[in-house]
N, C-alpha and C. Protein backbone atom coordinates (compact mmCIF):
# COMPACT_ATOMS: atom_id res chain seq x y z
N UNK A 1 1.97 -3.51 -16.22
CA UNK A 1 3.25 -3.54 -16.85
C UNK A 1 4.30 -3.53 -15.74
N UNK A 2 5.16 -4.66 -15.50
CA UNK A 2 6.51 -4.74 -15.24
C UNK A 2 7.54 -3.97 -15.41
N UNK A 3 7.93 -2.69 -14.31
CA UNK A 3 9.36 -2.08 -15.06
C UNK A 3 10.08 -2.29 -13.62
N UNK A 4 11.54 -1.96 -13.84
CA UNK A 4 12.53 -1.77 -13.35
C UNK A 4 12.25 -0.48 -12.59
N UNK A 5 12.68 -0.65 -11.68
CA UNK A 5 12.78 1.03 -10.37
C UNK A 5 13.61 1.82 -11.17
N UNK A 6 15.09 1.18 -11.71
CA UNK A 6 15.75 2.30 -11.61
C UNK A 6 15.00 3.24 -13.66
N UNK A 7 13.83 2.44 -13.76
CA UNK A 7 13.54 3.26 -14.49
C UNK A 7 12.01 3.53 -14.57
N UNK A 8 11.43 3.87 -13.11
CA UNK A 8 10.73 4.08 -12.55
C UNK A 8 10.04 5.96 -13.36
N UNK A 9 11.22 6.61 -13.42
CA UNK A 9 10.44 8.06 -13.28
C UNK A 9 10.47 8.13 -14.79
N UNK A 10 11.62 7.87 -15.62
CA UNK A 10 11.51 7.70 -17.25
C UNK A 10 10.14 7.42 -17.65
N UNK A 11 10.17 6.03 -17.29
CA UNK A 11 8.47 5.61 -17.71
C UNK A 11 7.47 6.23 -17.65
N UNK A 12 7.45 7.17 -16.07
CA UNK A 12 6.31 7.75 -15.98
C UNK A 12 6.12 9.25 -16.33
N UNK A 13 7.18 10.06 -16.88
CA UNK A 13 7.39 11.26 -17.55
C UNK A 13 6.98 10.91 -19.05
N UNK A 14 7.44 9.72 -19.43
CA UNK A 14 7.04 9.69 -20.80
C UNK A 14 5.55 8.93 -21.04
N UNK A 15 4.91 8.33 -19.88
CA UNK A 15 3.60 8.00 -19.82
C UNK A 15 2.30 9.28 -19.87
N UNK A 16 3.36 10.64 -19.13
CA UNK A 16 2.62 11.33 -18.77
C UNK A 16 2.36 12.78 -19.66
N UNK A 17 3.83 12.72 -20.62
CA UNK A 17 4.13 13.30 -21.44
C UNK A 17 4.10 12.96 -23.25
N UNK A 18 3.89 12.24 -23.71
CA UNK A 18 3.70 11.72 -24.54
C UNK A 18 1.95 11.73 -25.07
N UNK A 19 1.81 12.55 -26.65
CA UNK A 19 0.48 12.50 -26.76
C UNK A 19 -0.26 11.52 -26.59
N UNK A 20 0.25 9.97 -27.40
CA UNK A 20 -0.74 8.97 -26.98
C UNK A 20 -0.81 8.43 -25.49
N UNK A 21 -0.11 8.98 -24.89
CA UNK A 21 -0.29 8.20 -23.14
C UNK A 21 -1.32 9.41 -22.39
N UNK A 22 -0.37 10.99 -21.95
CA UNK A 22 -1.50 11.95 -21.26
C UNK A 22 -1.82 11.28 -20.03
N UNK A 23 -1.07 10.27 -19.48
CA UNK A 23 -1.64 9.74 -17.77
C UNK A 23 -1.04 10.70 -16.96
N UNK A 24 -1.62 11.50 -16.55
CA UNK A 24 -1.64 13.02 -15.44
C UNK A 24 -1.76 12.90 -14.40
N UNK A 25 -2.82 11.74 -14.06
CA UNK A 25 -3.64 11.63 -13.18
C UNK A 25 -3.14 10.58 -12.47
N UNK A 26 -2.32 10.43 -11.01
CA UNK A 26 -1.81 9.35 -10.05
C UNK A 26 -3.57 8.90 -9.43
N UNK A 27 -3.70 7.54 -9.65
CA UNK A 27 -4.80 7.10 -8.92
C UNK A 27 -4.74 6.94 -7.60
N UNK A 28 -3.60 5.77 -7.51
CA UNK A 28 -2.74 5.15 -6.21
C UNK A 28 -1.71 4.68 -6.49
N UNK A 29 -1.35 4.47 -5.15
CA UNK A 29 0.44 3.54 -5.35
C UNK A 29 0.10 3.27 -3.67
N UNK A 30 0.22 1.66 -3.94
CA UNK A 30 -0.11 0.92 -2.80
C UNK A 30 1.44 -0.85 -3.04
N UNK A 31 1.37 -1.16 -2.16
CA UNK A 31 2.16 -2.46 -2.38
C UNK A 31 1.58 -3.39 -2.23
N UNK A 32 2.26 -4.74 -2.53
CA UNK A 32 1.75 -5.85 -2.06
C UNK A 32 2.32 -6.81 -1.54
N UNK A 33 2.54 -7.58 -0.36
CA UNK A 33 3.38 -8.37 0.51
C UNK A 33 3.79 -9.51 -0.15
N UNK A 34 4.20 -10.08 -0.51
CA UNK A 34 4.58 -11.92 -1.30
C UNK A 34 5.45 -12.15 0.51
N UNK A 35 5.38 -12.82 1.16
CA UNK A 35 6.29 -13.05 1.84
C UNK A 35 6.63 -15.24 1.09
N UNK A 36 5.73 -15.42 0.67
CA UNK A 36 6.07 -16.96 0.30
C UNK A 36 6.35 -16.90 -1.23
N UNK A 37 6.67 -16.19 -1.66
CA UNK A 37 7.57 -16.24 -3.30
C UNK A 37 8.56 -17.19 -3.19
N UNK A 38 9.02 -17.57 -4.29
CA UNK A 38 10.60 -18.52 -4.38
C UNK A 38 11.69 -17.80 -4.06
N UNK A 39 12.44 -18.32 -3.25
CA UNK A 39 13.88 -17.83 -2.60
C UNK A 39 14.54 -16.85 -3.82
N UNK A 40 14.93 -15.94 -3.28
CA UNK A 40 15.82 -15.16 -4.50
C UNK A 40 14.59 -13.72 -4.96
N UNK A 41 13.11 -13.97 -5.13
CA UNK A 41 12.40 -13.23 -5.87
C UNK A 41 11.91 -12.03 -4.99
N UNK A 42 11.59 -11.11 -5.67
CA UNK A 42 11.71 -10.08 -4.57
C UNK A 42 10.09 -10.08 -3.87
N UNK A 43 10.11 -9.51 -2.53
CA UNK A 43 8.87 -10.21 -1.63
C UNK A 43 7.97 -8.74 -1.82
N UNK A 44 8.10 -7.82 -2.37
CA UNK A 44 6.89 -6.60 -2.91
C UNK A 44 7.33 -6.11 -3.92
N UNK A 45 5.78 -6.35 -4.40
CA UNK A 45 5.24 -5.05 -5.35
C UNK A 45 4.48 -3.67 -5.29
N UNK A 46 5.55 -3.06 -6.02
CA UNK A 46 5.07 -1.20 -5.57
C UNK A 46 3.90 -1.02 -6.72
N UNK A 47 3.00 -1.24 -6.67
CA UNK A 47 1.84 -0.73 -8.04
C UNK A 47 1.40 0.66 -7.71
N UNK A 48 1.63 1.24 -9.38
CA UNK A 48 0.97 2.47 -9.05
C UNK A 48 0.00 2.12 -10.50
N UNK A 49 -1.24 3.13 -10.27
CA UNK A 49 -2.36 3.02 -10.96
C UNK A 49 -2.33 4.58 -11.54
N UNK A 50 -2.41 4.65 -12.62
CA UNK A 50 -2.04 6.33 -13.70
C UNK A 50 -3.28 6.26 -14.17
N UNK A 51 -4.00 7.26 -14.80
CA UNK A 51 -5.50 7.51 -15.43
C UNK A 51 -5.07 8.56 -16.50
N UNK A 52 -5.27 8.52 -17.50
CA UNK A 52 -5.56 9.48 -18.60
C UNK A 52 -7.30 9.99 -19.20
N UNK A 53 -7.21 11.02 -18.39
CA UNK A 53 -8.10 11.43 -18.36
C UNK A 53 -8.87 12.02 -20.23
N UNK A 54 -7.65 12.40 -20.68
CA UNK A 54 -8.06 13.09 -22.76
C UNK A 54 -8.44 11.22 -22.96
N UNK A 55 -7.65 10.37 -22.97
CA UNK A 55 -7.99 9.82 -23.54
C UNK A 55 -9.04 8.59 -22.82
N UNK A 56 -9.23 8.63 -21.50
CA UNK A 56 -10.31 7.41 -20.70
C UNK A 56 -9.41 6.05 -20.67
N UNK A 57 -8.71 5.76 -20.13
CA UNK A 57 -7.63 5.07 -19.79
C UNK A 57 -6.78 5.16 -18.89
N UNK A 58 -6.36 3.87 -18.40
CA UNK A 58 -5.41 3.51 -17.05
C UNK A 58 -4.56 3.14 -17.68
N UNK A 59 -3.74 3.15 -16.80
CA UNK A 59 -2.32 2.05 -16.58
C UNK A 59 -1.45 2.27 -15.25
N UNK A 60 -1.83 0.54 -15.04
CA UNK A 60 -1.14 0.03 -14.15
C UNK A 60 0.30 0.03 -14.31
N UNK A 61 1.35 0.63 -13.10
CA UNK A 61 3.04 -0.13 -13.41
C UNK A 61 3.07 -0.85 -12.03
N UNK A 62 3.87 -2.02 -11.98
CA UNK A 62 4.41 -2.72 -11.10
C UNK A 62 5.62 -2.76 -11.15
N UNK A 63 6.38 -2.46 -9.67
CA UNK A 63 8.16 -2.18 -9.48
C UNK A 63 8.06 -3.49 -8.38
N UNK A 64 9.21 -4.60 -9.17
CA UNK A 64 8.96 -5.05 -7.73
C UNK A 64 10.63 -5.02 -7.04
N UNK A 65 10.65 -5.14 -5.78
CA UNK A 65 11.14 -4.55 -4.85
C UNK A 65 11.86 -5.36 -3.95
N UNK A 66 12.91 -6.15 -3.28
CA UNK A 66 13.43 -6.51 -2.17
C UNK A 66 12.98 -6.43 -0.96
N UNK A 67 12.99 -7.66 0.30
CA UNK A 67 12.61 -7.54 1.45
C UNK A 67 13.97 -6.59 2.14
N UNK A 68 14.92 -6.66 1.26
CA UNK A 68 16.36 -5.90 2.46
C UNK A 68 16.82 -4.79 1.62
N UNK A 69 16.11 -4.32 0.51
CA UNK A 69 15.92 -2.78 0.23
C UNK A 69 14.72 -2.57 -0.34
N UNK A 70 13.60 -2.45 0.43
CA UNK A 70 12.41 -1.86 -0.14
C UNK A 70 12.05 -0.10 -0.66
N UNK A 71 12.62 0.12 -1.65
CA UNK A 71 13.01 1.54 -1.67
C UNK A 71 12.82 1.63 -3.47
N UNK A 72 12.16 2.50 -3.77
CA UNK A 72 11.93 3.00 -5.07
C UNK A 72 11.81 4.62 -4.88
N UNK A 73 12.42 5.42 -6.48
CA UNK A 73 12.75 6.30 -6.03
C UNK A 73 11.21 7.42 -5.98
N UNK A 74 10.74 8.42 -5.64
CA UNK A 74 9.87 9.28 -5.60
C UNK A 74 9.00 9.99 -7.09
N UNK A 75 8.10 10.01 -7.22
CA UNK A 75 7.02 10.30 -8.58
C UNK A 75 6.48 11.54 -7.73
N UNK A 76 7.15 11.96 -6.41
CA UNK A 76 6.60 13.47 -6.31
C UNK A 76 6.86 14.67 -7.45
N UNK A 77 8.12 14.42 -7.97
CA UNK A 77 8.31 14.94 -9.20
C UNK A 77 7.39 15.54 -10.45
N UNK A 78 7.01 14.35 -10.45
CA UNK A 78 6.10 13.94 -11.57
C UNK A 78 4.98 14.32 -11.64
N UNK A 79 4.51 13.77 -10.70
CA UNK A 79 2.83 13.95 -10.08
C UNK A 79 2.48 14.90 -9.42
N UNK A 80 1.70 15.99 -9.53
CA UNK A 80 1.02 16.45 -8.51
C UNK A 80 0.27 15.55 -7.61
N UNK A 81 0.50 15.35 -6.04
CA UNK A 81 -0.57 14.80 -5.09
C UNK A 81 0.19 13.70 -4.70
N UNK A 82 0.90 13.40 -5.66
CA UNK A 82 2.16 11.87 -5.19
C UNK A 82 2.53 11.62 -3.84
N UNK A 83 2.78 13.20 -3.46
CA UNK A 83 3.25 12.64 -2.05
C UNK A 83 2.45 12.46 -1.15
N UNK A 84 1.32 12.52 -0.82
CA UNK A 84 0.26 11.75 -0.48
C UNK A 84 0.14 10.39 -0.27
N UNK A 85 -0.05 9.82 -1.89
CA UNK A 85 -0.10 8.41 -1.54
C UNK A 85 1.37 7.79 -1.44
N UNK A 86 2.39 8.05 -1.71
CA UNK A 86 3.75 7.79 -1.20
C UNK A 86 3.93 7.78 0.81
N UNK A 87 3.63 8.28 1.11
CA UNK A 87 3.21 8.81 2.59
C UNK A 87 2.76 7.59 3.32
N UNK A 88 1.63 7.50 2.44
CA UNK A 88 0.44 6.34 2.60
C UNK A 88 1.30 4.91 2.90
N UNK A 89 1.99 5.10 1.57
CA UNK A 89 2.63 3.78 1.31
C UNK A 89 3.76 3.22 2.50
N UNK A 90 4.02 4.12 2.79
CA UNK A 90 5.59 3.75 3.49
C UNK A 90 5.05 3.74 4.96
N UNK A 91 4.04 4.46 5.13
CA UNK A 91 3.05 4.27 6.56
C UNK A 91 2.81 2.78 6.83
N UNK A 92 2.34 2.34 6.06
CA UNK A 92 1.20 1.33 6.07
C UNK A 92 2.03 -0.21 5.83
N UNK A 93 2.98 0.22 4.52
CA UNK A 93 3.71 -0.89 3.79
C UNK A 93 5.50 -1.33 4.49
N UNK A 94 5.93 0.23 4.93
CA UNK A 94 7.48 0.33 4.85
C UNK A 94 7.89 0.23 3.69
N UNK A 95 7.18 0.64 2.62
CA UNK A 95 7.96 1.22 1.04
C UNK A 95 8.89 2.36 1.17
N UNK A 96 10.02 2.65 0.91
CA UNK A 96 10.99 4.19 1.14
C UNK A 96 11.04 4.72 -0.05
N UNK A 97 10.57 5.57 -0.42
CA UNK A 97 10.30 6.48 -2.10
C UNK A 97 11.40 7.64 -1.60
N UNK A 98 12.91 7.10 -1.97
CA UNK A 98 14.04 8.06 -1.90
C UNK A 98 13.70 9.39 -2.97
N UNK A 99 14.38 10.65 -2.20
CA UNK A 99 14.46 11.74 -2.64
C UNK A 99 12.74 12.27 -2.11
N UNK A 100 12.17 11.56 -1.42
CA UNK A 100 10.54 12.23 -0.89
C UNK A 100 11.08 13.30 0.03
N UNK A 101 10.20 14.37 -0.32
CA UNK A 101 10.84 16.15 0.42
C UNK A 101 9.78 15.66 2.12
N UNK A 102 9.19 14.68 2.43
CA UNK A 102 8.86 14.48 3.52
C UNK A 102 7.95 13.15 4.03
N UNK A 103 9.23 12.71 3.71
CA UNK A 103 8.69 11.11 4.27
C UNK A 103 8.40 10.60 5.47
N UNK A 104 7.33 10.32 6.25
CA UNK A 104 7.00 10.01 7.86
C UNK A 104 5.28 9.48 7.26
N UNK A 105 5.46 9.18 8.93
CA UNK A 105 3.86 8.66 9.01
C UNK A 105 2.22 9.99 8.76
N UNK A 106 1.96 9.04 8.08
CA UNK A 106 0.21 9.43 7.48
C UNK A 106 -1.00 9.43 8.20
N UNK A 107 -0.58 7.61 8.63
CA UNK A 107 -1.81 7.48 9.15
C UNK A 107 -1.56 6.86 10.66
N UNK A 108 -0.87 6.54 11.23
CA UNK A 108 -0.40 6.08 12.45
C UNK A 108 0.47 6.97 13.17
N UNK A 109 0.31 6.74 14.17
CA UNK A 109 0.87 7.23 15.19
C UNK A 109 2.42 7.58 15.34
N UNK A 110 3.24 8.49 15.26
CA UNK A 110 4.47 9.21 15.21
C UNK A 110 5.56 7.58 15.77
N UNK A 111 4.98 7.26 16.73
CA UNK A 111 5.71 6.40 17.79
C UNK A 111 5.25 4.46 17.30
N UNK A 112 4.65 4.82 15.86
CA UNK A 112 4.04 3.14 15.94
C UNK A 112 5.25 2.73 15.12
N UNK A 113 5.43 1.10 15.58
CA UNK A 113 6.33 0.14 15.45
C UNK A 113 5.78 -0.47 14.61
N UNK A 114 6.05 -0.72 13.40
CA UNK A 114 5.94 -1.68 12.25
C UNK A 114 4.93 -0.97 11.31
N UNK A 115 4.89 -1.99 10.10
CA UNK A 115 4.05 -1.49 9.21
C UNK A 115 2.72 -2.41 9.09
N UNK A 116 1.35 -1.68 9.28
CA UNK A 116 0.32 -2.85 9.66
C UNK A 116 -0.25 -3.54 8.27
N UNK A 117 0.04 -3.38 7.46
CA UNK A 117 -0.49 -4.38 6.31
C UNK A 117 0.48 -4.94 5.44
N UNK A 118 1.56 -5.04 6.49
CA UNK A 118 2.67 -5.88 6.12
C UNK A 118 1.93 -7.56 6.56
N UNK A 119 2.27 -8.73 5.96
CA UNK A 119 1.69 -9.77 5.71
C UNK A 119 2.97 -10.38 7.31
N UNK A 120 3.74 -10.05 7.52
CA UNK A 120 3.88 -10.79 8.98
C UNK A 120 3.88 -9.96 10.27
N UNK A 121 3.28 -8.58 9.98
CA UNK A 121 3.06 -7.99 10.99
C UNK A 121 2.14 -8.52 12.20
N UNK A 122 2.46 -8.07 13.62
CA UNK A 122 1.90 -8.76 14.59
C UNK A 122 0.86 -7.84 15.40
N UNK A 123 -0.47 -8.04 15.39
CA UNK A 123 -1.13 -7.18 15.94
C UNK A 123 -1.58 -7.80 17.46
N UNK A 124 -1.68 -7.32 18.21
CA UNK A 124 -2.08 -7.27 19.68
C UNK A 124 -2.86 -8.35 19.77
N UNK A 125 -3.42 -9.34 19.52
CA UNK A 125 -3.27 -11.17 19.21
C UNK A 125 -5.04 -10.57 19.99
N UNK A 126 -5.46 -9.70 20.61
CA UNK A 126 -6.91 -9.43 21.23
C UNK A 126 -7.92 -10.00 19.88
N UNK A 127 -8.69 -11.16 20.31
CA UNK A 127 -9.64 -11.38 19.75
C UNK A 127 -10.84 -9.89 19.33
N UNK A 128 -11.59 -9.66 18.08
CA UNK A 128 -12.44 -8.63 17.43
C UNK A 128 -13.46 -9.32 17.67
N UNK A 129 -14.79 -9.13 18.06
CA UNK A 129 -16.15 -9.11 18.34
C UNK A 129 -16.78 -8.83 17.28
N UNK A 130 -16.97 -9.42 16.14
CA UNK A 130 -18.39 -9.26 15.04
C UNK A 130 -19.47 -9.97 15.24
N UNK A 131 -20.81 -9.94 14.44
CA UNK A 131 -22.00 -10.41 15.11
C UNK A 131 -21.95 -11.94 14.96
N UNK A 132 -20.81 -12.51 13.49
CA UNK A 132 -20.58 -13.61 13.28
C UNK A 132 -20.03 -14.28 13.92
N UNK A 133 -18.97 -13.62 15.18
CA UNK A 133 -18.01 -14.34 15.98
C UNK A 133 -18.23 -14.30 17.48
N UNK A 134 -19.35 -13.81 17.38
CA UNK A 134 -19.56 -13.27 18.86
C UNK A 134 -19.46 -14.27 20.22
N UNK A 135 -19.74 -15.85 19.75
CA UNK A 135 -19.40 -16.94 20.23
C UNK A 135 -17.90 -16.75 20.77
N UNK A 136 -17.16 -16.97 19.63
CA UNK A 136 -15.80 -16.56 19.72
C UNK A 136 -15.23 -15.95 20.64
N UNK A 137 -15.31 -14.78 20.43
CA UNK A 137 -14.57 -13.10 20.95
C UNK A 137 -15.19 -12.98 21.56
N UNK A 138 -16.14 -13.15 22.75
CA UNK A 138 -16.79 -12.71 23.79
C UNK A 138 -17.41 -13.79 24.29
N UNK A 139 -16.72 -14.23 25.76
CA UNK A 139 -17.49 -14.85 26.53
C UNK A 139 -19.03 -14.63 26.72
N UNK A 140 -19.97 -15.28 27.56
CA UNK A 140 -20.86 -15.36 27.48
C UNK A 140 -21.04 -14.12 28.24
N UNK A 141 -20.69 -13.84 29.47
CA UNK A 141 -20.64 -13.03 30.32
C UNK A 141 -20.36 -11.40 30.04
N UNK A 142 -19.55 -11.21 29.10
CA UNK A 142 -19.07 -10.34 28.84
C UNK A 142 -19.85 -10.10 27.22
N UNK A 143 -20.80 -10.38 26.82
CA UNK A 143 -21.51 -10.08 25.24
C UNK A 143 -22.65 -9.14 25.73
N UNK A 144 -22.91 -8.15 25.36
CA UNK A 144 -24.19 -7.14 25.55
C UNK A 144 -25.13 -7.96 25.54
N UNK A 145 -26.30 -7.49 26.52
CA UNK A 145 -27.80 -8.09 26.41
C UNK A 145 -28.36 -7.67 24.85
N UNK A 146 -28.88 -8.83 24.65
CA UNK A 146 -29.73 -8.86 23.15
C UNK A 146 -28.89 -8.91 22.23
N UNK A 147 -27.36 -9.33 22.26
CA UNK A 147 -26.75 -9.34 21.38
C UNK A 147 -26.26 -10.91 20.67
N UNK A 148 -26.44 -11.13 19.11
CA UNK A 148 -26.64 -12.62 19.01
C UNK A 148 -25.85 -13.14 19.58
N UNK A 149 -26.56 -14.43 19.33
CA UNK A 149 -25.33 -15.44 19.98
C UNK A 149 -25.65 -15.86 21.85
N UNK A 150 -26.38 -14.69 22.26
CA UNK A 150 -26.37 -14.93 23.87
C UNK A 150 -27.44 -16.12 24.39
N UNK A 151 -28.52 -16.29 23.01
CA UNK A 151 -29.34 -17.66 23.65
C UNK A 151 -29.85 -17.52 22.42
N UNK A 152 -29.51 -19.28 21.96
CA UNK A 152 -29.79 -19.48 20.48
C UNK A 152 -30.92 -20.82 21.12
């Protein structure tokens, strides 16, 4: 389901409060990059995933969001554990969940520059060594003995 941010916490008080809904339970809240959408449309989506546990049921919400204000407001409120995956999010994504009592990095480093599963983020361009690429990413010289790829 499609809502609006600025009615982001409504929805989910009355998702969570309401006998037939009872979604208590924050699964995740992760984003998703569009950087090639049509001009004008906003380039993320904030999904969060809710579980109702009385009744055995999800629900998905999707907020979507601006590349030049990526900011929805905080379900720490709401949720027990929220700020967790909010944390997560803004680590990883650069999502800003205003009014968060402690927003910073989760999982990276105090001092890291950018957000890494942002879709034009730039990682250190160093070729990765798997057993499939080993041709690839490792000269001949430089591949462990007995490791494929060294004499086919």
């Amino acid at each position: 389901m499609v809502i609006r941010r600025d009615r982001l916490v409504d929805a989910c008080a009355l998702l969570r409060d309401d006998p037939e809904g009872m979604y208590t339970m924050p699964v995740y809240v992760t984003a998703v990059d569009w950087p090639d959408r049509e001009p004008g449309a906003p380039r993320y989506d904030v999904v969060y995933q809710l579980r109702s546990l009385q009744h055995n049921d999800v629900c998905r919400l999707v907020v979507q969001v601006p590349e030049d204000d990526p900011t929805v407001p905080t379900l720490e409120g709401e949720f027990c554990g929220m700020d967790w995956h909010e944390r997560e999010c803004y680590d990883l994504l650069g999502i800003v969940f205003e009014g968060h009592h402690d927003l910073r990095r989760i999982l990276m480093p105090d001092d890291w520059e950018g957000h890494p599963l942002r879709r034009d983020y730039v990682s250190f361009g160093e070729p990765v060594a798997f057993t499939h690429n080993i041709e690839w990413a490792l000269p001949a010289a430089e591949r462990p003995p007995g490791m494929p790829g060294t004499s086919r």
